[in-house]
Protein backbone atom coordinates (compact mmCIF):
# COMPACT_ATOMS: atom_id res chain seq x y z
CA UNK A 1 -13.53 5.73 -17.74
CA UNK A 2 -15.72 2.81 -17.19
CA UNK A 3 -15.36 3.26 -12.94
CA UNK A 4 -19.08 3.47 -11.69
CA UNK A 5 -19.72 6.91 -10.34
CA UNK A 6 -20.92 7.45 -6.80
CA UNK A 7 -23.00 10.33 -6.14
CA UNK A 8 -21.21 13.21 -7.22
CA UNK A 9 -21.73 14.71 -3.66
CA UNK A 10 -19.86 11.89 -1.59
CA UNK A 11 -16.92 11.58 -3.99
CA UNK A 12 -16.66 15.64 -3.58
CA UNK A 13 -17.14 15.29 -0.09
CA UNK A 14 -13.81 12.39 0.03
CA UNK A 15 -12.00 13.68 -2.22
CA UNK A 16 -9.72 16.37 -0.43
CA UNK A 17 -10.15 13.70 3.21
CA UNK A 18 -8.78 10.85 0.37
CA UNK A 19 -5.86 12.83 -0.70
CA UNK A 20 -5.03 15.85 1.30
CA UNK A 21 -3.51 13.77 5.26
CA UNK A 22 -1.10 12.16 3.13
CA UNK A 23 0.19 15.33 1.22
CA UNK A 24 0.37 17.11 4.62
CA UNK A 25 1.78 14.78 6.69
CA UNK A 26 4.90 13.69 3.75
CA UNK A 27 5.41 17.10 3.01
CA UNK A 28 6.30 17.81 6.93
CA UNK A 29 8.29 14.78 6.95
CA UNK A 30 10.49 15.96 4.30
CA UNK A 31 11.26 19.44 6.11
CA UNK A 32 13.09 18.22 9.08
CA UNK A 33 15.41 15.74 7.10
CA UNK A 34 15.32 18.11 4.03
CA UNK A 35 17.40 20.72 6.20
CA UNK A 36 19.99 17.86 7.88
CA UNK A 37 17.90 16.91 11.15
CA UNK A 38 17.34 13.37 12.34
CA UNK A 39 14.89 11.66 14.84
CA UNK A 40 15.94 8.82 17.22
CA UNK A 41 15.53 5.26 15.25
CA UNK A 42 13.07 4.56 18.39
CA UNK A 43 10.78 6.93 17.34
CA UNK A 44 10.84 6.71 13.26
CA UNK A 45 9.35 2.91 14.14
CA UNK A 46 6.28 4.97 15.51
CA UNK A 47 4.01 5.23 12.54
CA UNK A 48 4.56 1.54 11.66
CA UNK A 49 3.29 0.34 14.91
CA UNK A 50 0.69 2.30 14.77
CA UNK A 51 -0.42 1.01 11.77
CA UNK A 52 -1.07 -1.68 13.47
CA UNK A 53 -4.82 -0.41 14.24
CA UNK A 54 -4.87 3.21 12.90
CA UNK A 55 -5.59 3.04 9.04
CA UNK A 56 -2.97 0.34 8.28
CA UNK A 57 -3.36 -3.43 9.18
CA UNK A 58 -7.49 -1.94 9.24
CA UNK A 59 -7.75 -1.48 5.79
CA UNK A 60 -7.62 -4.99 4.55
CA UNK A 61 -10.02 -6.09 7.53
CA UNK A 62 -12.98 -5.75 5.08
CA UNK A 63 -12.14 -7.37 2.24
CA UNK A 64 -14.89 -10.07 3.21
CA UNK A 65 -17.06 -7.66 2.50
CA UNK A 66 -15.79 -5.65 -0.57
CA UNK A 67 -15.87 -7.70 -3.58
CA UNK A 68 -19.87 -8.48 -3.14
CA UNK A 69 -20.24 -4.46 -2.39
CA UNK A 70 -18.46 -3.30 -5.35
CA UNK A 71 -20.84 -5.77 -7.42
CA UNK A 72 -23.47 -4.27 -6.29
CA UNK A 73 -24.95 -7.48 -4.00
CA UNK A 74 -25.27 -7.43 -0.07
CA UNK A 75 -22.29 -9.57 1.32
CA UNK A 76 -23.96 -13.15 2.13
CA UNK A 77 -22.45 -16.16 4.21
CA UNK A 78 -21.27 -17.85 0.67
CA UNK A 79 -19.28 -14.54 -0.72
CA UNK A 80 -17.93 -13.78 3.17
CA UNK A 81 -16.83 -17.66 2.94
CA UNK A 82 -15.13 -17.43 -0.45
CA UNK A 83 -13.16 -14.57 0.73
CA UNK A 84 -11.92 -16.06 3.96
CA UNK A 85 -11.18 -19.47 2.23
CA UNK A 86 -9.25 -17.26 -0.60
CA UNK A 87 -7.13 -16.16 2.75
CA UNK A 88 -6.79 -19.04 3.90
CA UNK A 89 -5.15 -20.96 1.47
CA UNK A 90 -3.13 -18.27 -0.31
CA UNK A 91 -1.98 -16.65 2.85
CA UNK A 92 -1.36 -19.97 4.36
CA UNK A 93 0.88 -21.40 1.48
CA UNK A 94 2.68 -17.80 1.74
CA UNK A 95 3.29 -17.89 5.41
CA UNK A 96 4.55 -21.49 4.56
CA UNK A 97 7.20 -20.16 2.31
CA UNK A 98 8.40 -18.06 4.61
CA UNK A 99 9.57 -20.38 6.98
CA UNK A 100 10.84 -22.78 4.06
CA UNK A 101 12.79 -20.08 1.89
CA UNK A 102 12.37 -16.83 3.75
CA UNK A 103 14.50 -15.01 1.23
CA UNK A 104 12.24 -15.91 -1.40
CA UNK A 105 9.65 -14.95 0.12
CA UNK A 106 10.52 -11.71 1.47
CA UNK A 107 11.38 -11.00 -2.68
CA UNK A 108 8.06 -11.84 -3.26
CA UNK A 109 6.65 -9.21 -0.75
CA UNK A 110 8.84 -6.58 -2.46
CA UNK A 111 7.12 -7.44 -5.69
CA UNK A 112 3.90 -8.21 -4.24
CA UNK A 113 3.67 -4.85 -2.01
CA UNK A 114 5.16 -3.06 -5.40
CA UNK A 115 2.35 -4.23 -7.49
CA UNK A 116 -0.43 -3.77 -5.11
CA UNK A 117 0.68 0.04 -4.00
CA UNK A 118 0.63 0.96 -7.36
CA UNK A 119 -2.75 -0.34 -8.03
CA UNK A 120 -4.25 1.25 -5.47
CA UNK A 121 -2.79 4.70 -6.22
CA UNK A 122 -3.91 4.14 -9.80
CA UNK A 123 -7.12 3.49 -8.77
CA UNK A 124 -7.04 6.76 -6.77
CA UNK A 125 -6.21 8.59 -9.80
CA UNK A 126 -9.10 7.18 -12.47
CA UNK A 127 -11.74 7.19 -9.91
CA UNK A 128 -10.48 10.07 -7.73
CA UNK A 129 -9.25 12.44 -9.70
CA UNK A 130 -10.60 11.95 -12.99
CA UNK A 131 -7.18 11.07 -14.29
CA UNK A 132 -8.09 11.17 -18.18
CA UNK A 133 -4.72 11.68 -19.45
CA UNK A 134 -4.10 7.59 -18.77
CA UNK A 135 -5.91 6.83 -21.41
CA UNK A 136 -4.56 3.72 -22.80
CA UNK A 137 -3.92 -0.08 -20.75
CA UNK A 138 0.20 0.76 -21.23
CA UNK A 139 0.00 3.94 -19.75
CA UNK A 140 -1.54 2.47 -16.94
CA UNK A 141 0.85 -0.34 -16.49
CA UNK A 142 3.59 2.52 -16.33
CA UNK A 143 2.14 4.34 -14.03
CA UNK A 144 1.21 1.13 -11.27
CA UNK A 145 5.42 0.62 -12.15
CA UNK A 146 6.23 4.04 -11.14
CA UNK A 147 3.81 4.82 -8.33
CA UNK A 148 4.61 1.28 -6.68
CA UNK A 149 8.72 1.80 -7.18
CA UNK A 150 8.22 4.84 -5.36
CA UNK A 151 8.61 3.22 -1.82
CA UNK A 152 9.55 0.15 -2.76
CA UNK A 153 12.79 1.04 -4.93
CA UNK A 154 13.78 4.65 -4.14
CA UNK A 155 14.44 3.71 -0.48
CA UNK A 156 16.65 1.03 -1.89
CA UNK A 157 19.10 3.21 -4.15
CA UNK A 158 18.97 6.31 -1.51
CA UNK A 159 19.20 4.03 1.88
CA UNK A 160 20.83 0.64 1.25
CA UNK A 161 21.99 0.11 4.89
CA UNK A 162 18.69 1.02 5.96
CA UNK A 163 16.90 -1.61 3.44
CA UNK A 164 19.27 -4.45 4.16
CA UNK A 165 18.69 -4.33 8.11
CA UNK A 166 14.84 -4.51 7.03
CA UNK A 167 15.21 -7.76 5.27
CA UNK A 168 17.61 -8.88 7.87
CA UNK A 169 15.48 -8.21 10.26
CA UNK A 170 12.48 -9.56 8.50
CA UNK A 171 13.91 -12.79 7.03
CA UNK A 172 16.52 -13.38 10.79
CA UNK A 173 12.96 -14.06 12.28
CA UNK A 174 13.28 -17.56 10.35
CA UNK A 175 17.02 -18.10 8.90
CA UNK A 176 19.50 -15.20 9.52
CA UNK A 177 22.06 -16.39 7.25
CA UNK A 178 19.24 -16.75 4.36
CA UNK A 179 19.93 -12.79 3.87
CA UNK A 180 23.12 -13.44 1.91
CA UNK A 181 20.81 -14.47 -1.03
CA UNK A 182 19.63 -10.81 -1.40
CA UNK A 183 23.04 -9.58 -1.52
CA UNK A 184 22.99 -9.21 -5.07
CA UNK A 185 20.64 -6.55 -4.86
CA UNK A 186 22.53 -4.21 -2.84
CA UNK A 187 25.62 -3.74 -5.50
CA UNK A 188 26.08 -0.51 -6.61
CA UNK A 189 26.74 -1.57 -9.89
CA UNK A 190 22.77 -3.60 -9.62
CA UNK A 191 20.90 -0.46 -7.84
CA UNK A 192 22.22 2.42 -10.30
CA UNK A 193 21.09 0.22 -12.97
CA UNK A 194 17.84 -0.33 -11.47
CA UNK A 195 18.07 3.43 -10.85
CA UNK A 196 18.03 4.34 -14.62
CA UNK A 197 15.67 1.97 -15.55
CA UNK A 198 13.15 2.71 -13.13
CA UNK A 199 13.61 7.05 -14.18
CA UNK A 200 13.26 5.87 -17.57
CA UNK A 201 9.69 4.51 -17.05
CA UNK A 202 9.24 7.39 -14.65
CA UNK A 203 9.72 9.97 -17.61
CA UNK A 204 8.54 8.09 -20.47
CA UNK A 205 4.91 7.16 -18.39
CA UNK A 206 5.06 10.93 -17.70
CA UNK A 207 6.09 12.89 -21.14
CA UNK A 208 3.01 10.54 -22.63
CA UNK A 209 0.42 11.41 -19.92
CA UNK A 210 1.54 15.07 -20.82
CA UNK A 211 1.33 14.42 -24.57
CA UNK A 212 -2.36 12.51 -24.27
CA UNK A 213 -3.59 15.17 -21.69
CA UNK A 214 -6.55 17.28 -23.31
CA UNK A 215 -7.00 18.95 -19.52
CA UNK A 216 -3.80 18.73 -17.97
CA UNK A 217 -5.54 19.44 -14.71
CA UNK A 218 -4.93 15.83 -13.43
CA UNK A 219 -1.73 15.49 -15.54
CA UNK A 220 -0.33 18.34 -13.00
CA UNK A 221 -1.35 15.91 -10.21
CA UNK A 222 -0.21 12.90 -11.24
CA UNK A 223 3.48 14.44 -11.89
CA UNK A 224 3.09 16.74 -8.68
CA UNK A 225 2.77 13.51 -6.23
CA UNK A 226 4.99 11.00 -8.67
CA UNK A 227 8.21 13.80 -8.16
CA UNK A 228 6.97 14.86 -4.62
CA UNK A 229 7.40 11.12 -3.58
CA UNK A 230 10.55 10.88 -5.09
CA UNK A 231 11.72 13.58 -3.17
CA UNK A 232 10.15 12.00 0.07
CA UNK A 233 11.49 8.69 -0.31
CA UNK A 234 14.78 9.72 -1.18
CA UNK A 235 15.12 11.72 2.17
CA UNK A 236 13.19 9.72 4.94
CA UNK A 237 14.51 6.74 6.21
CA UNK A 238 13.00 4.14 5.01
CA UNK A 239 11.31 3.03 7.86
CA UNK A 240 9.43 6.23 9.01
CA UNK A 241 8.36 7.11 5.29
CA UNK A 242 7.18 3.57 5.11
CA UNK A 243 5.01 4.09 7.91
CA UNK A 244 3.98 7.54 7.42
CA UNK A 245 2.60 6.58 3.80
CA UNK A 246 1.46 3.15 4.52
CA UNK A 247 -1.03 4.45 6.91
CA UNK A 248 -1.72 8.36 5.50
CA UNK A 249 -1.66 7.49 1.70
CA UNK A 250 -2.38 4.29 0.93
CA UNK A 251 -4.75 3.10 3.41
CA UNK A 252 -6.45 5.91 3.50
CA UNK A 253 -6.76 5.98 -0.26
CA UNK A 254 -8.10 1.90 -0.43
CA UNK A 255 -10.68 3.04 2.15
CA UNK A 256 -11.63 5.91 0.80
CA UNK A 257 -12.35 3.27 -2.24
CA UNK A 258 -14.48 1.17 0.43
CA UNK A 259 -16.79 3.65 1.34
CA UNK A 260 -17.67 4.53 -2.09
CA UNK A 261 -19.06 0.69 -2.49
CA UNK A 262 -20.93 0.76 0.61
CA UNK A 263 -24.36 2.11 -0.28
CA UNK A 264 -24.77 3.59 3.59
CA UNK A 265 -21.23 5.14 4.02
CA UNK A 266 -22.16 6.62 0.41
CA UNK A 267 -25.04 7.82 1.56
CA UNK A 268 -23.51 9.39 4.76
CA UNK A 269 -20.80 10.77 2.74
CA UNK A 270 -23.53 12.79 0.14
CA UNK A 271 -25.07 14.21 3.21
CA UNK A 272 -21.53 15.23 4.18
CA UNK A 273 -21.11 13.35 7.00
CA UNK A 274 -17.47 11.67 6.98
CA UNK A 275 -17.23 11.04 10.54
CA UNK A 276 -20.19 8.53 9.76
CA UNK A 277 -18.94 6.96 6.92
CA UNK A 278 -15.55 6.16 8.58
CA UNK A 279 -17.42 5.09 11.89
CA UNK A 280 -19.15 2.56 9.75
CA UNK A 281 -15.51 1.43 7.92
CA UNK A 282 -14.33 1.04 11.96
CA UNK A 283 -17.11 -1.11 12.86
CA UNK A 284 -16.48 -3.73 9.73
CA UNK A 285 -12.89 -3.65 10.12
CA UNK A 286 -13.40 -4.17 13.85
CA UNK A 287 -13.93 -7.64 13.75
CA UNK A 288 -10.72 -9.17 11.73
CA UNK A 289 -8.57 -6.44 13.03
CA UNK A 290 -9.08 -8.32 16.25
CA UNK A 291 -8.34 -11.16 14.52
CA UNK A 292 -5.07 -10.22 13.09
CA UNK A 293 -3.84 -9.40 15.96
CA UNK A 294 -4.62 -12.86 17.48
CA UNK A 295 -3.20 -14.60 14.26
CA UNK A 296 0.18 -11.72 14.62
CA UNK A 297 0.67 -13.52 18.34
CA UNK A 298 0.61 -17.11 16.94
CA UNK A 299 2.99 -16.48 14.58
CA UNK A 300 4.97 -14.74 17.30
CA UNK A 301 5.39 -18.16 18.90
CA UNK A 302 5.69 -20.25 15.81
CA UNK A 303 8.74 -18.62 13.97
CA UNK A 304 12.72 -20.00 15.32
CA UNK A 305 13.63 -16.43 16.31
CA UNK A 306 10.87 -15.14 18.70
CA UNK A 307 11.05 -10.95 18.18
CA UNK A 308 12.46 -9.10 21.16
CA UNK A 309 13.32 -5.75 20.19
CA UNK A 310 10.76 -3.06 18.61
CA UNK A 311 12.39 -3.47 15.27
CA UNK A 312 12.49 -6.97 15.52
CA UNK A 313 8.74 -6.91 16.64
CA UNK A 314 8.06 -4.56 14.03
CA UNK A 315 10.07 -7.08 11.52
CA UNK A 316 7.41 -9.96 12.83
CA UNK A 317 4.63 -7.30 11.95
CA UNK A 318 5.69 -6.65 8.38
CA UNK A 319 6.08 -10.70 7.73
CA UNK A 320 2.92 -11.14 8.74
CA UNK A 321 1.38 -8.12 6.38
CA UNK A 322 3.23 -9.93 3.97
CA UNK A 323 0.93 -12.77 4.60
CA UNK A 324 -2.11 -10.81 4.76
CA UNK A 325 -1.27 -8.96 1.73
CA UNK A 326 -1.24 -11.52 -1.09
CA UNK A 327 -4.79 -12.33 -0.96
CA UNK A 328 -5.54 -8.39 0.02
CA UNK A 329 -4.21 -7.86 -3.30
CA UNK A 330 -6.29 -10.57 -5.00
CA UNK A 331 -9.26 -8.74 -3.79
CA UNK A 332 -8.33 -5.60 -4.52
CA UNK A 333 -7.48 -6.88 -8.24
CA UNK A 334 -11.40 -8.88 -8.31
CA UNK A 335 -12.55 -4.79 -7.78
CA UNK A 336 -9.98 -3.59 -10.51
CA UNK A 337 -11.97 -5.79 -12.90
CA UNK A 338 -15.78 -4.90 -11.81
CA UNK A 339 -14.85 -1.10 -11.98
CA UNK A 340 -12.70 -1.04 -15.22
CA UNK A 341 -10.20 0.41 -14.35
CA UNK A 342 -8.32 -1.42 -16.72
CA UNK A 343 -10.48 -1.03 -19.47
């Protein structure tokens, strides 16, 4: 599929630690809520602060390492400097916007964060799970639509309230009366039509995965976790499923990606030793996790509407992954292109 292959030991050995937290931990989400139950609000912000350094904020902390790893080099001062300058001045024109036109910008990390979650779940599925019913470029446009509507749109038809105190929360931090501008999106008449246009991709990207599938091993899969996903996101609020898969699917998933391009996690991983490999991911993330966090207080100080409250706190978080995220997804698009995975 034109994805360099790791020793076939280390991506047997990640493969079930890649994929089977997330599974486990959505599918026990579901139950509670499936059957009418409901947790405090206090504690559904749990997983998202703990994001913070379990898994979540983490897994972008080694992107100044990644891009010269996954072209085969050892990371030098010059390709370390090119990736913090890259943050730098995207991030920093982002974080600008969001004090200029917070509204904008807080569309922008809808798209952004819709984009990049379905890239990385692609990615999971070519060089994963051997995904060789998405066979053509189109298919795998559809299927970075679908997978990255899957928390960013289904929790918007299924909890509207629940999205709109989000982005009020996100975007009060800087103008509170700048929400109004997303009003549009909440209409009934705007979110069923988003509705059938986003099941339309969902079954057409499907039905032709199904049709191109000579083994429809990974077929079975791809539809298992697209429809289980629906189901999850239609029945957890938004932000505890948020949280939950943020750190237990997609993190995991992009890291599981890192170790496979660093030559001694690899290594560690043949010899079927994971608790090595991740210590290693822990001690390069260490560093700009730190750092985060020191950057996360500034901007504490620096927006009009200080946080106060843990949702409000956890609002300030999410503006600044936001921030953090637009040059993540650069990155993460640079390793797209060395390991084909459009091709």
């Amino acid at each position: 599929m034109g994805v360099p292959a790791p020793q076939t030991a280390a991506r047997e050995t990640l493969r079930p630690v890649a994929f089977a937290p997330g599974w486990a931990a959505l599918a026990v989400a579901v139950v509670p809520f499936a059957v009418g139950l409901r947790l405090p609000p206090g504690l559904q912000y749990a997983p998202l602060a703990a994001s913070v350094l379990l898994l979540g904020l983490p897994h972008g902390a080694v992107d100044h390492l990644a891009v010269a790893r996954t072209r085969g080099r050892r990371p030098d001062r010059r390709a370390i400097a090119r990736v913090v300058a890259l943050y730098a001045a995207v991030g920093g024109a982002y974080a600008v916007g969001w004090f200029l036109a917070p509204a904008a910008a807080f569309a922008l990390f809808i798209v952004v964060t819709w984009f990049h979650w379905g890239q990385g779940d692609l990615y999971a599925l070519v060089a994963l799970a051997d995904a060789e019913h998405l066979r053509s470029r189109a298919q795998r446009v559809g299927t970075v639509v679908v997978r990255g509507g899957l928390p960013m749109l289904v929790p918007l038809l299924a909890f509207p309230a629940w999205y709109r105190r989000v982005a009020t929360t996100l975007v009060g931090r800087f103008a509170p009366d700048a929400v109004a501008a997303l009003s549009p999106a909440f209409r009934p008449d705007v979110r069923l039509g988003l509705g059938l246009a986003y099941g339309a991709v969902v079954v057409a990207t499907l039905a032709l995965g199904y049709v191109r599938a000579d083994d429809r091993g990974s077929w079975r899969l791809d539809a298992a976790e697209t429809l289980g996903l629906v189901a999850y996101f239609a029945l957890v609020p938004p932000v505890l499923a948020i949280g939950l898969y943020f750190c237990l699917w997609h993190s995991l998933r992009h890291i599981a990606r890192l170790l496979l391009v660093d030559d001694g996690a690899t290594a560690a991983l043949g010899g079927g030793a994971v608790t090595a490999a991740f210590a290693r991911f822990a001690r390069d993330a260490f560093p700009l996790t730190l750092v985060s966090l020191g950057l996360l207080g500034g901007l504490a100080f620096a927006v009009p509407n200080p946080p106060e409250t843990v949702p409000e706190w956890v609002g300030l978080y999410l503006v600044f992954i936001a921030v953090v995220t637009l040059p993540h997804v650069v990155v993460v698009t640079l390793m797209d292109e060395v390991q084909g995975i459009w091709a």
